[in-house]
Protein backbone atom coordinates (compact mmCIF):
# COMPACT_ATOMS: atom_id res chain seq x y z
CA UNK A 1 -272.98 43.29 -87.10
CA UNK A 2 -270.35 42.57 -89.82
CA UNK A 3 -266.93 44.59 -90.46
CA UNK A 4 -264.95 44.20 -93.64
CA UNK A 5 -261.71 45.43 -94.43
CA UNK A 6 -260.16 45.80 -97.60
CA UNK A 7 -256.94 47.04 -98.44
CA UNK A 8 -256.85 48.98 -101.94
CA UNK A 9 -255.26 47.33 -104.72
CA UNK A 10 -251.67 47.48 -105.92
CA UNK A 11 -249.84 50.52 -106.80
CA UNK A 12 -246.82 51.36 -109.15
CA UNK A 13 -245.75 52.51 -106.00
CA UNK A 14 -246.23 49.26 -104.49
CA UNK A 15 -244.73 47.02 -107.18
CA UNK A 16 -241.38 49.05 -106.93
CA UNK A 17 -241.61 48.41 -103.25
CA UNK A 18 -241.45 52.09 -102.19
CA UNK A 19 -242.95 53.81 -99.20
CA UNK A 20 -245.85 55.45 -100.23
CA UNK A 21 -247.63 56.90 -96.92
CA UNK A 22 -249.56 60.20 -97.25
CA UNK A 23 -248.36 60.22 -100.59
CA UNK A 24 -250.99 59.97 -103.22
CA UNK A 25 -251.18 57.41 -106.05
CA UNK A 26 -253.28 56.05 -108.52
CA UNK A 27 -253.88 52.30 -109.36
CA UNK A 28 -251.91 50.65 -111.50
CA UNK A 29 -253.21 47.97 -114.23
CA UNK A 30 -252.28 44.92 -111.45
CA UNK A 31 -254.44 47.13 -108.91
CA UNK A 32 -257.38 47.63 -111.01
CA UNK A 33 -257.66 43.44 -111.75
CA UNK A 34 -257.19 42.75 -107.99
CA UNK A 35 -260.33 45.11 -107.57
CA UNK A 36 -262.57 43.38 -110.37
CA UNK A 37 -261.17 39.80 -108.59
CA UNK A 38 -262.72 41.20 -105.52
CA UNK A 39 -265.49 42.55 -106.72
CA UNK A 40 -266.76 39.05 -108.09
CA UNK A 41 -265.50 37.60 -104.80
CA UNK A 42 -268.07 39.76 -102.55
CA UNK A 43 -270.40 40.56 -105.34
CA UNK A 44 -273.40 38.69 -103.20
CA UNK A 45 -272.71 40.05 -99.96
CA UNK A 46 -274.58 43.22 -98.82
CA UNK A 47 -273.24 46.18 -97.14
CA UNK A 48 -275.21 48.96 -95.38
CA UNK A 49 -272.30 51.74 -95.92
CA UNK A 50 -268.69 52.14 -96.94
CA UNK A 51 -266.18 54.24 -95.29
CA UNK A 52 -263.06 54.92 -97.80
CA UNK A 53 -259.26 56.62 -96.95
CA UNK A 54 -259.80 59.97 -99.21
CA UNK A 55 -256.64 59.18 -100.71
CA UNK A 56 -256.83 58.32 -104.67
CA UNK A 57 -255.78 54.50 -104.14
CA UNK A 58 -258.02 53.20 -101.40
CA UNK A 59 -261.05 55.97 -103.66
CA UNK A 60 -260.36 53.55 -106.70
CA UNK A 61 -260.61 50.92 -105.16
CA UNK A 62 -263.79 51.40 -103.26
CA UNK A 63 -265.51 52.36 -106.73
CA UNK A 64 -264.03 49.32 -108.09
CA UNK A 65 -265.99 46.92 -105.54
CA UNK A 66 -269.28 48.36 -105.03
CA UNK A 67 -269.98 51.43 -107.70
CA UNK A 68 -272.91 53.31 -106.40
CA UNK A 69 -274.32 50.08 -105.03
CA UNK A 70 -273.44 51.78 -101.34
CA UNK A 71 -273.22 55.18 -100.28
CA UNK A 72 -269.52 55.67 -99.72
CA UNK A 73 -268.38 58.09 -96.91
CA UNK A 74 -264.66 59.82 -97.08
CA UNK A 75 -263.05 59.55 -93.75
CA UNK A 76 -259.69 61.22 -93.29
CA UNK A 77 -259.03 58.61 -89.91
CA UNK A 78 -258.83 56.02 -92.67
CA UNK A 79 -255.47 57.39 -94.29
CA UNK A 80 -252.20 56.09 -94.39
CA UNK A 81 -250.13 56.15 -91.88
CA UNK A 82 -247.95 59.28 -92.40
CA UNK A 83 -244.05 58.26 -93.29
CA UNK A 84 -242.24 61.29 -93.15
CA UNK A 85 -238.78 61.49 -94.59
CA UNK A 86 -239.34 57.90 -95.78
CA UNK A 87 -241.96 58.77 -98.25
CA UNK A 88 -240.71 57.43 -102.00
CA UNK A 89 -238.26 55.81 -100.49
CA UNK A 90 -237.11 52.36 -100.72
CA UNK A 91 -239.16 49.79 -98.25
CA UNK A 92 -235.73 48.61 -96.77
CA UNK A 93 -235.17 51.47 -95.07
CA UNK A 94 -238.85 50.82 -92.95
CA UNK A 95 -237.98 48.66 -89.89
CA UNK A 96 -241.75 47.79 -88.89
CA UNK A 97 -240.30 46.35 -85.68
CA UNK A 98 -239.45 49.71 -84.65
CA UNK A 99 -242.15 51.85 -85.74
CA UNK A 100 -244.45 49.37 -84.49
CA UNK A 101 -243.24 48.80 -80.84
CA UNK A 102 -246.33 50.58 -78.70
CA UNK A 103 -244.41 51.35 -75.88
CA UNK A 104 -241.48 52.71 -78.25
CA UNK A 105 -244.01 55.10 -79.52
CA UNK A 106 -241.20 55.84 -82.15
CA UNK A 107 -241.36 59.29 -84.15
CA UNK A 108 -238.18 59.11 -86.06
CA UNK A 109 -237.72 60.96 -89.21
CA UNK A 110 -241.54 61.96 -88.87
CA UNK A 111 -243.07 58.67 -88.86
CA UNK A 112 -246.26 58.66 -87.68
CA UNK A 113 -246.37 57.69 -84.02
CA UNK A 114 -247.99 54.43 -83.49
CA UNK A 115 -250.18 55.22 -80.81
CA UNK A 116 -251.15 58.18 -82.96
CA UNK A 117 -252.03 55.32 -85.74
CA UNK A 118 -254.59 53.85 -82.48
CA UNK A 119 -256.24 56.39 -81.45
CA UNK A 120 -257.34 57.42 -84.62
CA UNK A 121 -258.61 53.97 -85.54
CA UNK A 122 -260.46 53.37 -82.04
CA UNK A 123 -262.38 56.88 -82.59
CA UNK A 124 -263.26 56.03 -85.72
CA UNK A 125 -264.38 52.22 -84.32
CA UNK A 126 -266.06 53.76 -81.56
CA UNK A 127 -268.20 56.34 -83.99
CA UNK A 128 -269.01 53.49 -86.39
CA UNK A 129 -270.17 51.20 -83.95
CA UNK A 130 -272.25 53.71 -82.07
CA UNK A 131 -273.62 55.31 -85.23
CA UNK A 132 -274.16 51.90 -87.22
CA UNK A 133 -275.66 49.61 -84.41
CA UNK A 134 -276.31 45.99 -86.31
CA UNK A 135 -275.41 46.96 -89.98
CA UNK A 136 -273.01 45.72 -92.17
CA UNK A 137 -270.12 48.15 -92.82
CA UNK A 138 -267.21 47.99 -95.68
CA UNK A 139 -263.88 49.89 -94.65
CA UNK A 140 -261.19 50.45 -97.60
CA UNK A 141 -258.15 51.73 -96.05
CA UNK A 142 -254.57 51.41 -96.05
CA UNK A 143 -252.06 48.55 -94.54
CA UNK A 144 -250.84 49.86 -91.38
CA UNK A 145 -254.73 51.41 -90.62
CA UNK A 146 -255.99 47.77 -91.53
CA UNK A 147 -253.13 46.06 -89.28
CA UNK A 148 -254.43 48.52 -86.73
CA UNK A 149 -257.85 47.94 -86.54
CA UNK A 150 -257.76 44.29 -87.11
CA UNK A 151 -256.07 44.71 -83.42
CA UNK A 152 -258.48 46.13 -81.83
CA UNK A 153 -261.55 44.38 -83.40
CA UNK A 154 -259.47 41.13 -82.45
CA UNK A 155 -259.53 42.76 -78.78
CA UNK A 156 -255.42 42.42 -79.17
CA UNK A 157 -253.10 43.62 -75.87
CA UNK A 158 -252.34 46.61 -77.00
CA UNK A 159 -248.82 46.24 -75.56
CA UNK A 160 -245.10 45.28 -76.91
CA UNK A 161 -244.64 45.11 -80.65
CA UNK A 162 -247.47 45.11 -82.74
CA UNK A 163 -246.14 44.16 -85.88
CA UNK A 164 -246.92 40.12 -86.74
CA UNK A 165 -244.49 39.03 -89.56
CA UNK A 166 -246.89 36.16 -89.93
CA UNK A 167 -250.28 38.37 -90.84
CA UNK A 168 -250.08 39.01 -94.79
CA UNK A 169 -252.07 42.35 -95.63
CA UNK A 170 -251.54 41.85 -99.30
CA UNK A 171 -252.95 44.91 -101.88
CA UNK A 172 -256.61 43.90 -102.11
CA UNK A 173 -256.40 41.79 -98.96
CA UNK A 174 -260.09 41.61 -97.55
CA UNK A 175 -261.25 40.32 -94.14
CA UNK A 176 -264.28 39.95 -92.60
CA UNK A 177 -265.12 40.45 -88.61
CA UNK A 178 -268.73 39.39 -87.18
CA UNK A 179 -268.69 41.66 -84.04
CA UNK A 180 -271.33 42.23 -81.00
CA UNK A 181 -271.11 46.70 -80.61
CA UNK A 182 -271.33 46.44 -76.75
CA UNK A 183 -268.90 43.67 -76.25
CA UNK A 184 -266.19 45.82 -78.94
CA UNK A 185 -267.02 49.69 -77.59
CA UNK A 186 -266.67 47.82 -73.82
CA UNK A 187 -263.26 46.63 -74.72
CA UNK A 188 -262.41 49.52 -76.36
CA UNK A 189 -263.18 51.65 -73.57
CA UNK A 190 -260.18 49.80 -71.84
CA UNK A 191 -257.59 51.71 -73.76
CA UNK A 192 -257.06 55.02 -72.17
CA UNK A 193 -255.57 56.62 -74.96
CA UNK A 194 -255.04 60.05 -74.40
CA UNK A 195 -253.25 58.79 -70.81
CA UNK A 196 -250.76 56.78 -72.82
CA UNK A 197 -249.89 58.96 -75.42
CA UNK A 198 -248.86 61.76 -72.69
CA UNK A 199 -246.79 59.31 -70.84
C-alpha cells in the first residue's frame, strides 16, 4: 500500500508570507504552474482514490493533478490547521517551536492545539487504512496536516517538539510512503489520544 502527500500549490497568500489557516484562498498563477509541474511529475503513477482538504487551495490543486482520472473525496480532517487571531497576519508572528511543542499543547490566541492537529490526522489514518486495505491513496492537504501525518506514518515519538526546521514542506511539496496497514494501525494504536489530550 502506497500513501502520497501533496501539499497544494502556492498562494498570494503564501507569496506575501501571511498566515493563512482556515482562511480560504484561491491559487495564484505560481500555484497553478507548480500543479501542472506535478502533474507531469506523477502523471504515470496510479492512484486508487484521492482524499482533498475542502478548502479552495488544496480543491485546485487536487483537480490540477489528476482531473477526473480518480474519484476525489472531501475530507474536512484534511484542513488547515486553524490559526486564530493570527489569520492574515504576518508569518513572523508564528513561533512553530511553540505551537508545535506536544507536551505544551499550546492554545494561544486560538491556535489550534497540536494534539488537536493529531488526533484528527490518526482518525483519518486509521479510517483510510482500514477502509483502503492495499490500494494506492493520494492525500492533498495543508502544511501543518502534512507535517503531521508524515509523523505518524514515519512511526515518529510523538513527544517534545515536533517541529523539524530541517523538513521543507514547500507549496506543491509531494512525498510518497510505501506502508504495511497492520504494522501502521498497530503503531497507531499506541497513541492514546483522548488520554493525553485530557491530561
Amino acid at each position: 500500500m502506497k500513501i502520497y502527500l501533496v501539499r497544494h500549490g502556492q498562494t498570494e497568500e503564501n507569496y506575501q508570507h501571511k498566515i493563512q489557516g482556515l482562511t480560504n484562498t484561491f491559487l495564484n498563477d505560481t500555484g497553478r504552474r507548480q500543479c501542472q509541474k506535478l502533474r507531469q511529475e506523477i502523471f504515470s503513477l496510479s492512484f486508487d482514490v484521492c482524499y482533498v482538504s475542502p478548502l479552495i487551495r488544496t480543491v485546485e490543486t487536487a483537480m490540477i493533478l489528476i482531473g477526473d482520472r480518480v474519484e476525489m473525496i472531501p475530507d474536512k480532517r484534511l484542513v488547515e490547521r486553524g490559526l486564530g487571531q493570527l489569520e492574515n497576519q504576518d508569518m513572523k508572528l508564528y513561533d512553530p517551536f511553540k505551537y508545535w511543542d506536544y507536551e505544551g499543547n499550546c492554545g494561544d490566541l486560538g491556535v489550534e492545539k497540536i494534539q488537536d492537529i493529531f488526533a484528527r490526522s490518526m482518525d483519518f489514518l486509521k479510517y483510510v487504512l482500514l477502509k483502503h486495505e492495499g490500494e494506492d491513496i493520494l492525500i492533498v492537504t495543508h502544511g501543518a496536516v502534512f507535517r503531521a501525518l508524515r509523523c505518524l506514518l514515519l512511526k515518529q515519538p510523538l513527544k517534545g517538539n515536533l517541529f523539524d526546521p530541517n523538513v521543507k514542506i514547500d507549496n506543491c511539496c509531494f512525498q510518497e510512503f510505501s506502508v504495511s496497514s497492520d504494522d501502521l494501525l498497530h503503531s497507531l494504536s499506541l497513541n492514546d489520544f483522548s488520554k493525553k489530550k485530557d491530561e
